[in-house]
N, C-alpha and C. Protein backbone atom coordinates (compact mmCIF):
# COMPACT_ATOMS: atom_id res chain seq x y z
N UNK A 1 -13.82 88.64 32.79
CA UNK A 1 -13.45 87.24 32.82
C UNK A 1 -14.50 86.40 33.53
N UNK A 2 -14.87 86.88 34.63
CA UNK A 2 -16.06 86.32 35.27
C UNK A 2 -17.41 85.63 34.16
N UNK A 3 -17.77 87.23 33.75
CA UNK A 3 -19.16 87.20 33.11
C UNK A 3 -18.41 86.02 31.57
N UNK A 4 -17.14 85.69 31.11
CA UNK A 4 -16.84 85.33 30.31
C UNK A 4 -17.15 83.82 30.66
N UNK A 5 -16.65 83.35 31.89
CA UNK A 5 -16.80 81.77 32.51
C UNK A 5 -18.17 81.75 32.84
N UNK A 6 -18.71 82.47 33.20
CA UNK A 6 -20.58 82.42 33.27
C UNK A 6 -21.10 81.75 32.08
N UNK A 7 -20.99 83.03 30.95
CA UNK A 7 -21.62 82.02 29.95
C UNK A 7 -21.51 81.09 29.47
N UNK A 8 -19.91 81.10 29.13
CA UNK A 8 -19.45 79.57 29.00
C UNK A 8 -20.17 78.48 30.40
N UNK A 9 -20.11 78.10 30.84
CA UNK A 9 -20.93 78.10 32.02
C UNK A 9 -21.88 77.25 31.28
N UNK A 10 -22.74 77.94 31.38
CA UNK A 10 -24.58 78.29 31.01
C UNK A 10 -24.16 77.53 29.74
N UNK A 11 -23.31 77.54 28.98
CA UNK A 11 -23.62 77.86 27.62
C UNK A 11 -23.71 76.03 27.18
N UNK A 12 -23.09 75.20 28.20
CA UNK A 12 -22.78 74.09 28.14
C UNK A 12 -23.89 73.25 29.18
N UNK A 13 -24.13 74.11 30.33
CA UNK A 13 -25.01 73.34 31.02
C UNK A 13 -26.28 73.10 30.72
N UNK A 14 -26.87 73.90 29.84
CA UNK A 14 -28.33 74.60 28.95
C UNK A 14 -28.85 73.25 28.47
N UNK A 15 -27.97 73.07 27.79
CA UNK A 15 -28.57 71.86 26.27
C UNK A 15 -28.19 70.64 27.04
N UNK A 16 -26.97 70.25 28.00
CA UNK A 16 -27.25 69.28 28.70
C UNK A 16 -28.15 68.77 29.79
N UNK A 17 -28.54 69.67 30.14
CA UNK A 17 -30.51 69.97 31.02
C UNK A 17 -31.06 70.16 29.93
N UNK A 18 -31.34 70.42 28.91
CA UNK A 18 -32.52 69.96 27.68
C UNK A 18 -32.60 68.07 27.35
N UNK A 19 -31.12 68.04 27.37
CA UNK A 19 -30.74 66.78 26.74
C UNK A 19 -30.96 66.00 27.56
N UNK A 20 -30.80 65.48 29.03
CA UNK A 20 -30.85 64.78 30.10
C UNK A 20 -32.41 65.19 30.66
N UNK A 21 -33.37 66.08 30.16
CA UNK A 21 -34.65 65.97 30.27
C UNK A 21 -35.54 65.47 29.38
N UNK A 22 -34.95 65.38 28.46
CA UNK A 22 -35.76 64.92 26.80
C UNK A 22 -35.00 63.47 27.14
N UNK A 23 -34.56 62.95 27.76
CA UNK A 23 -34.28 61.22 27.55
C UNK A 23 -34.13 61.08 29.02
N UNK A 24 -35.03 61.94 29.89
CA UNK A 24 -35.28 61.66 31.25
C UNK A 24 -34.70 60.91 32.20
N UNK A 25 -33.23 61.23 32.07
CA UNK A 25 -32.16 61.40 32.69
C UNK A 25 -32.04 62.18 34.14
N UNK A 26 -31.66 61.14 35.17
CA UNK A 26 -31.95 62.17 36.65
C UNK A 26 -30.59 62.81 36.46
N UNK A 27 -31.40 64.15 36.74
CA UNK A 27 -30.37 65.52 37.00
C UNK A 27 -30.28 65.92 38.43
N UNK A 28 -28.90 66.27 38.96
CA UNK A 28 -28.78 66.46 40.22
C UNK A 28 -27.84 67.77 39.83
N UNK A 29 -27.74 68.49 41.12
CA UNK A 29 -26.87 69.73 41.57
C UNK A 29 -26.01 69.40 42.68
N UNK A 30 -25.05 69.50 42.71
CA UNK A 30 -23.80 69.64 43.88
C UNK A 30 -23.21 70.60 43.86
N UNK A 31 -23.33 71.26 45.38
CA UNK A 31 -22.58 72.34 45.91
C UNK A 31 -21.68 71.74 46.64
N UNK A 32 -20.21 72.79 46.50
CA UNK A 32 -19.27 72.15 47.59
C UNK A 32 -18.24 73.01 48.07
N UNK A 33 -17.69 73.22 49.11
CA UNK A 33 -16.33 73.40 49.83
C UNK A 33 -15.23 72.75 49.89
N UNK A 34 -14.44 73.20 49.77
CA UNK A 34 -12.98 72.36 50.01
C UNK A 34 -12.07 73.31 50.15
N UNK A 35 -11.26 72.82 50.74
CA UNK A 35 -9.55 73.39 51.35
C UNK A 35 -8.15 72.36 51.26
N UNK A 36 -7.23 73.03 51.33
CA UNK A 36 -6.14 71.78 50.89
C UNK A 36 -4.87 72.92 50.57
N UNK A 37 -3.56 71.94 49.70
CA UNK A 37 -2.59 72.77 49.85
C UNK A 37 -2.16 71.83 48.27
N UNK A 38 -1.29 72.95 47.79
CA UNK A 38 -0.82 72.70 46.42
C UNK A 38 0.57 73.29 46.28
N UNK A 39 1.52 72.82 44.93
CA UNK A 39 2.44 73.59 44.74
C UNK A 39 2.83 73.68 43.03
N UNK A 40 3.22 74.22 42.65
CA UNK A 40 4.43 74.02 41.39
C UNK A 40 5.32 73.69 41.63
N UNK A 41 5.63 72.15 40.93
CA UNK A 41 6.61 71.28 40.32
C UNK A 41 7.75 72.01 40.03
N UNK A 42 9.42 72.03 40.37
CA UNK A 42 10.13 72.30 39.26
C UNK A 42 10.12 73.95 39.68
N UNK A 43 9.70 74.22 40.51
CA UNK A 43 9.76 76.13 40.97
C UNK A 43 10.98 76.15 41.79
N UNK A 44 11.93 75.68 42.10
CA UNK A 44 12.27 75.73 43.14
C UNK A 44 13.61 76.86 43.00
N UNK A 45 13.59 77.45 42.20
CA UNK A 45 13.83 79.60 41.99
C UNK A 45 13.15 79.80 41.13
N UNK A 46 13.06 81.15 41.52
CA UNK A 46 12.13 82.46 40.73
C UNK A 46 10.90 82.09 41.08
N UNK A 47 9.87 83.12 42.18
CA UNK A 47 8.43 83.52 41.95
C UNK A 47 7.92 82.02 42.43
N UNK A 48 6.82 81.88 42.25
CA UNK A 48 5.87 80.75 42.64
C UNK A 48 6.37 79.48 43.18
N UNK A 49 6.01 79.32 44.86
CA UNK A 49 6.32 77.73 45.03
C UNK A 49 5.22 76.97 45.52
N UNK A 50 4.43 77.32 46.86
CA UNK A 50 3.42 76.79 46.64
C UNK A 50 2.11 77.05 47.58
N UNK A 51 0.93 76.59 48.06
CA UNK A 51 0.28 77.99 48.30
C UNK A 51 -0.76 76.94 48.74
N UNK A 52 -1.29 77.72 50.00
CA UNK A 52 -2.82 77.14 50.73
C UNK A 52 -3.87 77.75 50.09
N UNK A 53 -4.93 76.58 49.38
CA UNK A 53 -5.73 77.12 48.73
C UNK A 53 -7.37 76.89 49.54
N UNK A 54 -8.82 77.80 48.92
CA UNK A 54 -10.08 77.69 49.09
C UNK A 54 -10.93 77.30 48.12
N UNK A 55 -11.85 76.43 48.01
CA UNK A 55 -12.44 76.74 46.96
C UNK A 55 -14.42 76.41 47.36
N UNK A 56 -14.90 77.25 46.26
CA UNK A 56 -16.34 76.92 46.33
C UNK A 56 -17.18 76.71 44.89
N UNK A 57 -17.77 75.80 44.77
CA UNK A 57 -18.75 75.80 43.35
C UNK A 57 -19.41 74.85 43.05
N UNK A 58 -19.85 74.85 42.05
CA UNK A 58 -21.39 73.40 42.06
C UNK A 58 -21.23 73.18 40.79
N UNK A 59 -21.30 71.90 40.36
CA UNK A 59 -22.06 71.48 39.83
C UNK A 59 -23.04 70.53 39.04
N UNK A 60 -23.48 70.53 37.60
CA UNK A 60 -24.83 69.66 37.02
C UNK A 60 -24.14 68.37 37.43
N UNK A 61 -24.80 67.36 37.60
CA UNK A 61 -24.28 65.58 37.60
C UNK A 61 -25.49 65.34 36.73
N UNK A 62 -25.47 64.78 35.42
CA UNK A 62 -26.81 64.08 34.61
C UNK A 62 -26.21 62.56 34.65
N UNK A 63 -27.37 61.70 34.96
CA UNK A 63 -27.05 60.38 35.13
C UNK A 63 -27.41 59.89 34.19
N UNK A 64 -26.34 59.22 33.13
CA UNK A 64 -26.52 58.63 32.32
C UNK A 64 -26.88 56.77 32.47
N UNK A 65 -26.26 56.25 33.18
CA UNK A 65 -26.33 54.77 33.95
C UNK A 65 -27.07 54.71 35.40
N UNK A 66 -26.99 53.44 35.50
CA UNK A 66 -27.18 53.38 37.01
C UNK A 66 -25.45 53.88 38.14
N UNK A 67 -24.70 53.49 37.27
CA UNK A 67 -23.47 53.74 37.95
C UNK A 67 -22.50 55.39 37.49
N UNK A 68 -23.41 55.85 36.49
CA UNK A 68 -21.90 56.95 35.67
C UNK A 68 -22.96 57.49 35.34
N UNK A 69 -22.38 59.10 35.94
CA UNK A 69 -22.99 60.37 35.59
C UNK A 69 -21.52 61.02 34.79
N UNK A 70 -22.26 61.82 34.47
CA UNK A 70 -21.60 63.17 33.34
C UNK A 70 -21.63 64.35 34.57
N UNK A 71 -20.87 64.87 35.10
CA UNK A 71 -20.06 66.36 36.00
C UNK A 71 -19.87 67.56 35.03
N UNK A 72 -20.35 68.88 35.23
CA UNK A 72 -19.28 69.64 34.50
C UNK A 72 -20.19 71.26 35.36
N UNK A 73 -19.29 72.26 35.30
CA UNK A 73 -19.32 72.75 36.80
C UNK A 73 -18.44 74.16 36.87
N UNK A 74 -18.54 74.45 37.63
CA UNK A 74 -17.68 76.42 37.36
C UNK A 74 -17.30 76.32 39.15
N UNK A 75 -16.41 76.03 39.40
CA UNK A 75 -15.39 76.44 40.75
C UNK A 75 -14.54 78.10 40.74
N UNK A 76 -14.82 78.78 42.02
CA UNK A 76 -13.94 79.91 42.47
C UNK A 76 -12.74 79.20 43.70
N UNK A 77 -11.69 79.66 42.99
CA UNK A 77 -10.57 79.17 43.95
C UNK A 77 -9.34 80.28 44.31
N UNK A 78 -9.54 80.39 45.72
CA UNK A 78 -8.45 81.43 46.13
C UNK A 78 -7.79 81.04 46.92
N UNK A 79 -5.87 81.25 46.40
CA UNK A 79 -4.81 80.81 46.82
C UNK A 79 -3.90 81.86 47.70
N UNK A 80 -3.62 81.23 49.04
CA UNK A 80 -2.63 82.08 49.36
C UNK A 80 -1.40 81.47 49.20
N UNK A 81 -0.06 82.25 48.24
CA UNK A 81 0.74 81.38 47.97
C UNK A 81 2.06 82.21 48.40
N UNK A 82 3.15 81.42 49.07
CA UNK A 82 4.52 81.67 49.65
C UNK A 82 5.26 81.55 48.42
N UNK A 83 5.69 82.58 48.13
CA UNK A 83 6.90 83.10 46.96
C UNK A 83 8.19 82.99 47.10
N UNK A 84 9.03 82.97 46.59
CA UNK A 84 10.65 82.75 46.74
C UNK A 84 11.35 82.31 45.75
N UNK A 85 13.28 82.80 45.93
CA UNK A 85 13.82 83.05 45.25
C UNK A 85 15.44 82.90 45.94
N UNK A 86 16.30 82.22 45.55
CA UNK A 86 17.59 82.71 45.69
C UNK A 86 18.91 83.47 45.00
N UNK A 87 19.61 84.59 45.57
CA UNK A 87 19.85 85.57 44.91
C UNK A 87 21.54 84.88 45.50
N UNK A 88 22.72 84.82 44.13
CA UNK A 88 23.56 84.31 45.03
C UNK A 88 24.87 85.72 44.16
N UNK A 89 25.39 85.78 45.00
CA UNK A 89 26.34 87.07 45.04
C UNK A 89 28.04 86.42 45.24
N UNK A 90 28.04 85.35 44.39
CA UNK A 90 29.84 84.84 44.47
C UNK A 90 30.28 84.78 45.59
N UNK A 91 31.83 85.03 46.36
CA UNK A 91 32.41 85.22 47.32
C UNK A 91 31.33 85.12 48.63
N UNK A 92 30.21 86.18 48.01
CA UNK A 92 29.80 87.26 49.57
C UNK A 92 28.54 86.25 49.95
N UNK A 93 28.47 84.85 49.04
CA UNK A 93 26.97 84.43 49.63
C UNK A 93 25.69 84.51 49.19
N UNK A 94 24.58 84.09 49.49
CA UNK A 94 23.77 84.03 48.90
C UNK A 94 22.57 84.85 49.92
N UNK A 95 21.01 84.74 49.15
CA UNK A 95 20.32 85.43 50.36
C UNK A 95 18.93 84.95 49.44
N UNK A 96 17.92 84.74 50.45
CA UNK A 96 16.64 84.47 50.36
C UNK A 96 15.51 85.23 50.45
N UNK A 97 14.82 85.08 49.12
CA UNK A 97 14.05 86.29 49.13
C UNK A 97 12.62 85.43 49.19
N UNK A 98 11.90 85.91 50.07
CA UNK A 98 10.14 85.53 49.76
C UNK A 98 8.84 86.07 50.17
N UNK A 99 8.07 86.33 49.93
CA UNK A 99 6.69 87.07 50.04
C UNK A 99 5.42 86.41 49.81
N UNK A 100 4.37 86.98 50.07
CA UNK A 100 3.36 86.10 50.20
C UNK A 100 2.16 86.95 48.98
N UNK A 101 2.08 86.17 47.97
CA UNK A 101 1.03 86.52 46.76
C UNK A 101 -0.13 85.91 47.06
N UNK A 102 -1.77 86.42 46.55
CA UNK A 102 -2.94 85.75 46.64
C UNK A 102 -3.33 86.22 45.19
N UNK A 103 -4.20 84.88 44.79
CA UNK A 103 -4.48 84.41 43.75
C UNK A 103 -6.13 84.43 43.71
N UNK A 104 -7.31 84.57 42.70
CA UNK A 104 -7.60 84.40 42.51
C UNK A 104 -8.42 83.44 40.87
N UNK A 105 -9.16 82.60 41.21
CA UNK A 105 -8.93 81.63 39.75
C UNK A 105 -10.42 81.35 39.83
N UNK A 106 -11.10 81.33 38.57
CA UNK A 106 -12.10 80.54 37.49
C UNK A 106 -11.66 79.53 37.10
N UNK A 107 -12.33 78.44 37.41
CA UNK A 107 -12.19 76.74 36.92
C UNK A 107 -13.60 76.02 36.35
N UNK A 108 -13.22 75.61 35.32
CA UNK A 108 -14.27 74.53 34.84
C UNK A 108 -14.03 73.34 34.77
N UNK A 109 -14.80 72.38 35.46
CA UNK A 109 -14.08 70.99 35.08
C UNK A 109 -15.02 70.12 34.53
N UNK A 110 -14.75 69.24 33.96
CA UNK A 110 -15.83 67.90 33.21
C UNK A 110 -15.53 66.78 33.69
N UNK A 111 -16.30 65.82 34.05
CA UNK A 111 -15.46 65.09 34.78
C UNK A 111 -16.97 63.83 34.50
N UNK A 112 -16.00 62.49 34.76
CA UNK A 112 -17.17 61.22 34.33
C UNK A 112 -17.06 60.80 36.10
N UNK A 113 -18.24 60.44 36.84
CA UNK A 113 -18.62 60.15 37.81
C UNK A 113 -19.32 58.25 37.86
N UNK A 114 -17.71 57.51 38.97
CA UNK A 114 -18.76 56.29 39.00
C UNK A 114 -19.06 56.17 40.03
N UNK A 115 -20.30 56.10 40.36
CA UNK A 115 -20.79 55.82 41.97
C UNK A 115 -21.37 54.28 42.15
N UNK A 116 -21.12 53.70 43.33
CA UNK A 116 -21.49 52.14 43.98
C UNK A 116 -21.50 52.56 45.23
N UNK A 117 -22.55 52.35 45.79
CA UNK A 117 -23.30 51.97 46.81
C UNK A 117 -22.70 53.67 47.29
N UNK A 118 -21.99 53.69 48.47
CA UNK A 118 -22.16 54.81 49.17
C UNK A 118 -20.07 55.31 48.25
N UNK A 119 -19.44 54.36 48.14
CA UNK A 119 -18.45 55.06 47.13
C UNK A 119 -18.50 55.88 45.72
N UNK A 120 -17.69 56.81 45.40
CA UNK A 120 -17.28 57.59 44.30
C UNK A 120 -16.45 57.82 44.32
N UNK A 121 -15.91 57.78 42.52
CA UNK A 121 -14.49 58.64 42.06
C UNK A 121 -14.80 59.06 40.95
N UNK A 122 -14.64 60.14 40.68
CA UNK A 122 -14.92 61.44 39.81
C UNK A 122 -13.64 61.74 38.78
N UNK A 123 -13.23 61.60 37.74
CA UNK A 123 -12.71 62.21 36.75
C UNK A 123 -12.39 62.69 35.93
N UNK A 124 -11.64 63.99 35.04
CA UNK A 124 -11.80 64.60 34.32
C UNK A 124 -10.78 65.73 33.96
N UNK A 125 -10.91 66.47 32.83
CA UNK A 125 -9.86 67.55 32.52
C UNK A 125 -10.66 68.66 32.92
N UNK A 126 -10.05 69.99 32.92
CA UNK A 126 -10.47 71.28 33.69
C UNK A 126 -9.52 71.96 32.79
N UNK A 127 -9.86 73.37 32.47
CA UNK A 127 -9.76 74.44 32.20
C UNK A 127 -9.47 75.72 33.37
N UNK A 128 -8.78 77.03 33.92
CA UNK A 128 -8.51 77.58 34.42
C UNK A 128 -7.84 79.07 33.94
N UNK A 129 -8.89 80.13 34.96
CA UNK A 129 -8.22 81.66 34.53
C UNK A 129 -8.19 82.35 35.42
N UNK A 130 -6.73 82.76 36.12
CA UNK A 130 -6.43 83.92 36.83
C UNK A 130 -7.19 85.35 36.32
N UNK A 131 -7.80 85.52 37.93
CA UNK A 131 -8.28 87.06 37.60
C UNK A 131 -7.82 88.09 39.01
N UNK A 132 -8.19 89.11 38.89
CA UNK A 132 -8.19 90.39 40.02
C UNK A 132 -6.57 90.15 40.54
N UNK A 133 -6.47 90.32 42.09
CA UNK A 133 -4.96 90.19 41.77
C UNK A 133 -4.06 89.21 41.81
N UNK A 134 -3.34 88.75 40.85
CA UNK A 134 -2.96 87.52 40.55
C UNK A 134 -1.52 87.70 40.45
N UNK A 135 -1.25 86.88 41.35
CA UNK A 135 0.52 86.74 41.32
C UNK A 135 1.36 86.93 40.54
N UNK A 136 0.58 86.69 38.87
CA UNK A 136 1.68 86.98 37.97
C UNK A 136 0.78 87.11 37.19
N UNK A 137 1.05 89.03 36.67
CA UNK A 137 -0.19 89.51 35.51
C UNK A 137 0.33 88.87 34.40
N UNK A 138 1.19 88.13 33.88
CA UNK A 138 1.24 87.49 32.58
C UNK A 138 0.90 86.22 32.37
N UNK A 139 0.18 85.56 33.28
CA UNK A 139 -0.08 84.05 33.31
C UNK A 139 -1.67 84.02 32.50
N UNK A 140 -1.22 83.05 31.34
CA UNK A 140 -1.81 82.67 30.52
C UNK A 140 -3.49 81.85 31.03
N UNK A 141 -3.67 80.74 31.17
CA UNK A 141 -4.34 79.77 31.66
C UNK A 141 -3.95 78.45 32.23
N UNK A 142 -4.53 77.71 32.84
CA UNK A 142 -3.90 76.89 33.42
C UNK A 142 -4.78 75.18 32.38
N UNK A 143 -4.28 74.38 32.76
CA UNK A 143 -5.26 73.17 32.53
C UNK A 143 -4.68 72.23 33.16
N UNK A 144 -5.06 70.81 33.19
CA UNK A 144 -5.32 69.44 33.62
C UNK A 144 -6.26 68.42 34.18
N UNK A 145 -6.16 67.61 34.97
CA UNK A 145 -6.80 66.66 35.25
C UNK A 145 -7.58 66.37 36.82
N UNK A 146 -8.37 66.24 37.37
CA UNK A 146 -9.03 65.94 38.19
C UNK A 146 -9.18 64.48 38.51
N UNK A 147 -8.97 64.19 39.94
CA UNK A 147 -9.21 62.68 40.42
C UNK A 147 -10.03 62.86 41.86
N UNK A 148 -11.15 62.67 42.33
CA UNK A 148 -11.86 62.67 43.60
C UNK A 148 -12.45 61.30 43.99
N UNK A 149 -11.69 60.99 44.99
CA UNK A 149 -12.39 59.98 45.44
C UNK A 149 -13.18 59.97 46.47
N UNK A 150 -14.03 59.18 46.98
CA UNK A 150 -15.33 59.41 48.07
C UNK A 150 -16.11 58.67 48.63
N UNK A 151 -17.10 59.27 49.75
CA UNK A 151 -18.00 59.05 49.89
C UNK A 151 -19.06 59.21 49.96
N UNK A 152 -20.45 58.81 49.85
CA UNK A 152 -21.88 59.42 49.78
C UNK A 152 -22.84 58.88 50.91
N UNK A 153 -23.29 59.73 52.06
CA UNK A 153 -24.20 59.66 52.65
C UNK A 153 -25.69 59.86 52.38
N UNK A 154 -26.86 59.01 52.63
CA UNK A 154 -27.61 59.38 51.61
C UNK A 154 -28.75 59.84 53.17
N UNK A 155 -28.88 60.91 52.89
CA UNK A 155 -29.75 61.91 53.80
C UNK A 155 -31.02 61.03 53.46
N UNK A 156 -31.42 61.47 52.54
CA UNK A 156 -33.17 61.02 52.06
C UNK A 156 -33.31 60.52 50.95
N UNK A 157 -34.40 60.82 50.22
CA UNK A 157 -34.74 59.78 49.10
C UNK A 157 -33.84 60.95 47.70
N UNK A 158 -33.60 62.19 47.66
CA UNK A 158 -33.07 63.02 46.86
C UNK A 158 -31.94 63.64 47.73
N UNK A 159 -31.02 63.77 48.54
CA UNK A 159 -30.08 64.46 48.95
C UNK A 159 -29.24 63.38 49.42
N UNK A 160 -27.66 63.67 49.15
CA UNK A 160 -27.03 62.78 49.97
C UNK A 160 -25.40 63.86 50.17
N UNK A 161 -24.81 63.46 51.74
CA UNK A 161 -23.93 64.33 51.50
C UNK A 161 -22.24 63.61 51.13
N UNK A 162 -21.64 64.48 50.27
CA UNK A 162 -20.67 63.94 49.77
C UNK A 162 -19.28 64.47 50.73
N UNK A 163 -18.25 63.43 50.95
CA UNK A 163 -16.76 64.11 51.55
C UNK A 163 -15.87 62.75 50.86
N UNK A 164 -14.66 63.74 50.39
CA UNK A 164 -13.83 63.58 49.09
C UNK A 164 -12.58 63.66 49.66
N UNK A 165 -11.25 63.34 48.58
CA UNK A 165 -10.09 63.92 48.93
C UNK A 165 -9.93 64.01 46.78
N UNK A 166 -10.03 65.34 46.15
CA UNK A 166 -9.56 65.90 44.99
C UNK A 166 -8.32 65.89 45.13
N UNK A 167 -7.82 65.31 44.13
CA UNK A 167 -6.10 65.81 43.61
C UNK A 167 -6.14 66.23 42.12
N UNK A 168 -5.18 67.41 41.62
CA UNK A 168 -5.09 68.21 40.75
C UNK A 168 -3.91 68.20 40.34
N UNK A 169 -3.94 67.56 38.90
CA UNK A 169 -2.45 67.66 38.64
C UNK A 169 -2.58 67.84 37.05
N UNK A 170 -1.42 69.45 36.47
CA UNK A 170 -1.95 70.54 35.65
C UNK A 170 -0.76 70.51 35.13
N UNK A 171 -0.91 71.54 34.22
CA UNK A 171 0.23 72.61 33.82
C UNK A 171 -0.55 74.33 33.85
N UNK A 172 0.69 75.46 34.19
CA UNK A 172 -0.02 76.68 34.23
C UNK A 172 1.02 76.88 32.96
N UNK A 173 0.28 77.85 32.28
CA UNK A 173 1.37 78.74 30.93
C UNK A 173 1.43 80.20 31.13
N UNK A 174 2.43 80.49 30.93
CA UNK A 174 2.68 81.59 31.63
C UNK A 174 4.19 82.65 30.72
N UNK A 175 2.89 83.82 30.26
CA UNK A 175 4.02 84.67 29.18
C UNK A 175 5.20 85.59 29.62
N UNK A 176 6.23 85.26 29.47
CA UNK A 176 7.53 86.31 29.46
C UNK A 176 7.34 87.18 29.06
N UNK A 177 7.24 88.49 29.28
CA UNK A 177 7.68 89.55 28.51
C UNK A 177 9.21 90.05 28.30
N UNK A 178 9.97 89.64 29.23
CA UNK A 178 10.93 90.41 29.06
C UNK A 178 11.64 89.44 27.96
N UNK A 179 10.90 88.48 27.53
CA UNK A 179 12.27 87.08 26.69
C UNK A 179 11.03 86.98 25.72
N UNK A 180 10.33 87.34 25.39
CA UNK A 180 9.17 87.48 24.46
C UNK A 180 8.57 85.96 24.05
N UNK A 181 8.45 85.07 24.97
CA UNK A 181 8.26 83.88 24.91
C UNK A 181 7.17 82.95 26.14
N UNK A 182 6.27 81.90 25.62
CA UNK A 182 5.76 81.65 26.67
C UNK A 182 6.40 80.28 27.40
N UNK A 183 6.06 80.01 28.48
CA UNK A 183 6.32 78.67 29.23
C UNK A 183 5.44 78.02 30.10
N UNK A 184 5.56 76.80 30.69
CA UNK A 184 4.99 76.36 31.52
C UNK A 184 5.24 75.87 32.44
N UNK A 185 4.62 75.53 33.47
CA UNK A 185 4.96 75.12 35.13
C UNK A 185 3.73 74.14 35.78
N UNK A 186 4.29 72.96 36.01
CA UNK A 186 3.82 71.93 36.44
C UNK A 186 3.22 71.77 38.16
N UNK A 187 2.13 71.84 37.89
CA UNK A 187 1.62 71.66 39.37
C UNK A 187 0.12 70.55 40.09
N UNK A 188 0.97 70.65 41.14
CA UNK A 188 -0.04 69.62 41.69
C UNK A 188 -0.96 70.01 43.33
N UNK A 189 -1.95 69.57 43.30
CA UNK A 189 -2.46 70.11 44.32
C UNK A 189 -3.98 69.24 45.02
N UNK A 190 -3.76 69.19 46.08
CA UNK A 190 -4.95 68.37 46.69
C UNK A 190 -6.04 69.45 48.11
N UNK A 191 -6.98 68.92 47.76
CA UNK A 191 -8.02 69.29 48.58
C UNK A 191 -9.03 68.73 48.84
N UNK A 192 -9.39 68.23 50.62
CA UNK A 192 -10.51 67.65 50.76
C UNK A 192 -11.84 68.65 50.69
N UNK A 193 -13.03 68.03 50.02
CA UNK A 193 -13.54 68.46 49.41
C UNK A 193 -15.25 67.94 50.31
N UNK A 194 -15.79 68.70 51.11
CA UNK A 194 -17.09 68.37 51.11
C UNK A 194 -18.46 68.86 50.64
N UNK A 195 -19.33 68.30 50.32
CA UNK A 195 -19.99 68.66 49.20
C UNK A 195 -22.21 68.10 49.41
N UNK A 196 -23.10 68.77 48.95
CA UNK A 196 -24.23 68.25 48.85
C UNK A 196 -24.93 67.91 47.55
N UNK A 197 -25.68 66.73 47.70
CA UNK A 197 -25.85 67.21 46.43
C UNK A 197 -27.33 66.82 46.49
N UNK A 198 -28.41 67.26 45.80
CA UNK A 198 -29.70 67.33 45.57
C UNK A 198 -30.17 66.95 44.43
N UNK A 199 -31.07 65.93 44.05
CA UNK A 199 -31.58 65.40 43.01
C UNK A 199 -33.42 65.98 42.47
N UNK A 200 -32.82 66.47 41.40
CA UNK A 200 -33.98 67.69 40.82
C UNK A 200 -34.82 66.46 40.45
């Protein structure tokens, strides 16, 4: 799955660094960190509620304007997420069940970037794939939307550093086996996000 989001990856960033060099377009790189907390919508029994997440990844910004670049980018994000469930037994009461699952996830996002003066807000749809051990081996992929808003410090004449607050708001799909059917689960999730970025 990895080596699968790699190329995809590559496979998109390639020709847009051909393309944004052949019409000499400034190309920049952003690396970034962020932390934050998220949940699923609508969980509130069975399995998944909601979970402190990490994330790290970079990436291309090609500037098409003076104000709006083109984003698109490969994030690793690992969730530690609080599980739960209520089990209710008639007469005798009910009882609470919960445990703690970690997640790992592949994300791609695309996203249109407008920057003024030292502000930004970043938006876009994203793609997402649970891998290694993942809370629930039948979960399909995830998708939705990206919103970051910001600021930009400008170090020097090519670097400036970026700090954000990302909000994420998706759907995950996710296959039944035992009801031979798939579904989905609505989630939302925020993380401040700091970030560098370097102009090639």
């Amino acid at each position: 799955m990895k080596k699968t989001f790699t190329i995809l990856t590559l496979a998109i960033l390639l020709p847009l660094f051909a393309s944004a060099q052949y019409g000499r377009k400034p190309v920049s790189i952003v690396s970034h960190l962020s932390g934050g907390y998220g949940g699923f919508m609508g969980k509130s029994s069975a399995t998944r509620i909601d979970h402190w997440m990490g994330a790290v990844g970079a990436e291309a910004k090609i500037g098409w304007t003076s104000d709006y670049s083109l984003l698109i980018g490969l994030d690793y994000q690992f969730r530690y997420m609080n599980t739960g469930y209520t089990s209710h037994h008639g007469n005798y009461g009910s009882s609470i069940h919960n445990a703690i699952l970690r997640g790992h996830y592949l994300r791609v996002p695309v996203r249109l970037e407008y920057d003024r003066n030292w502000f930004y807000a970043a938006f876009g749809p994203y793609l997402e794939k649970g891998f290694g051990n993942m809370p629930d081996k039948d979960e399909l992929f995830g998708f939705g939307v990206d919103l970051e808003l910001g600021g930009r410090l400008k170090l020097n004449r090519v670097d400036h550093l970026r700090i954000g607050l990302i909000t994420s708001a998706g759907r995950v799909l996710v296959y039944e086996p035992s009801y031979s059917f798939s579904r989905s689960h609505g989630e939302l999730n925020f993380m401040l996000r700091v970030g560098y970025e370097h102009r090639l």
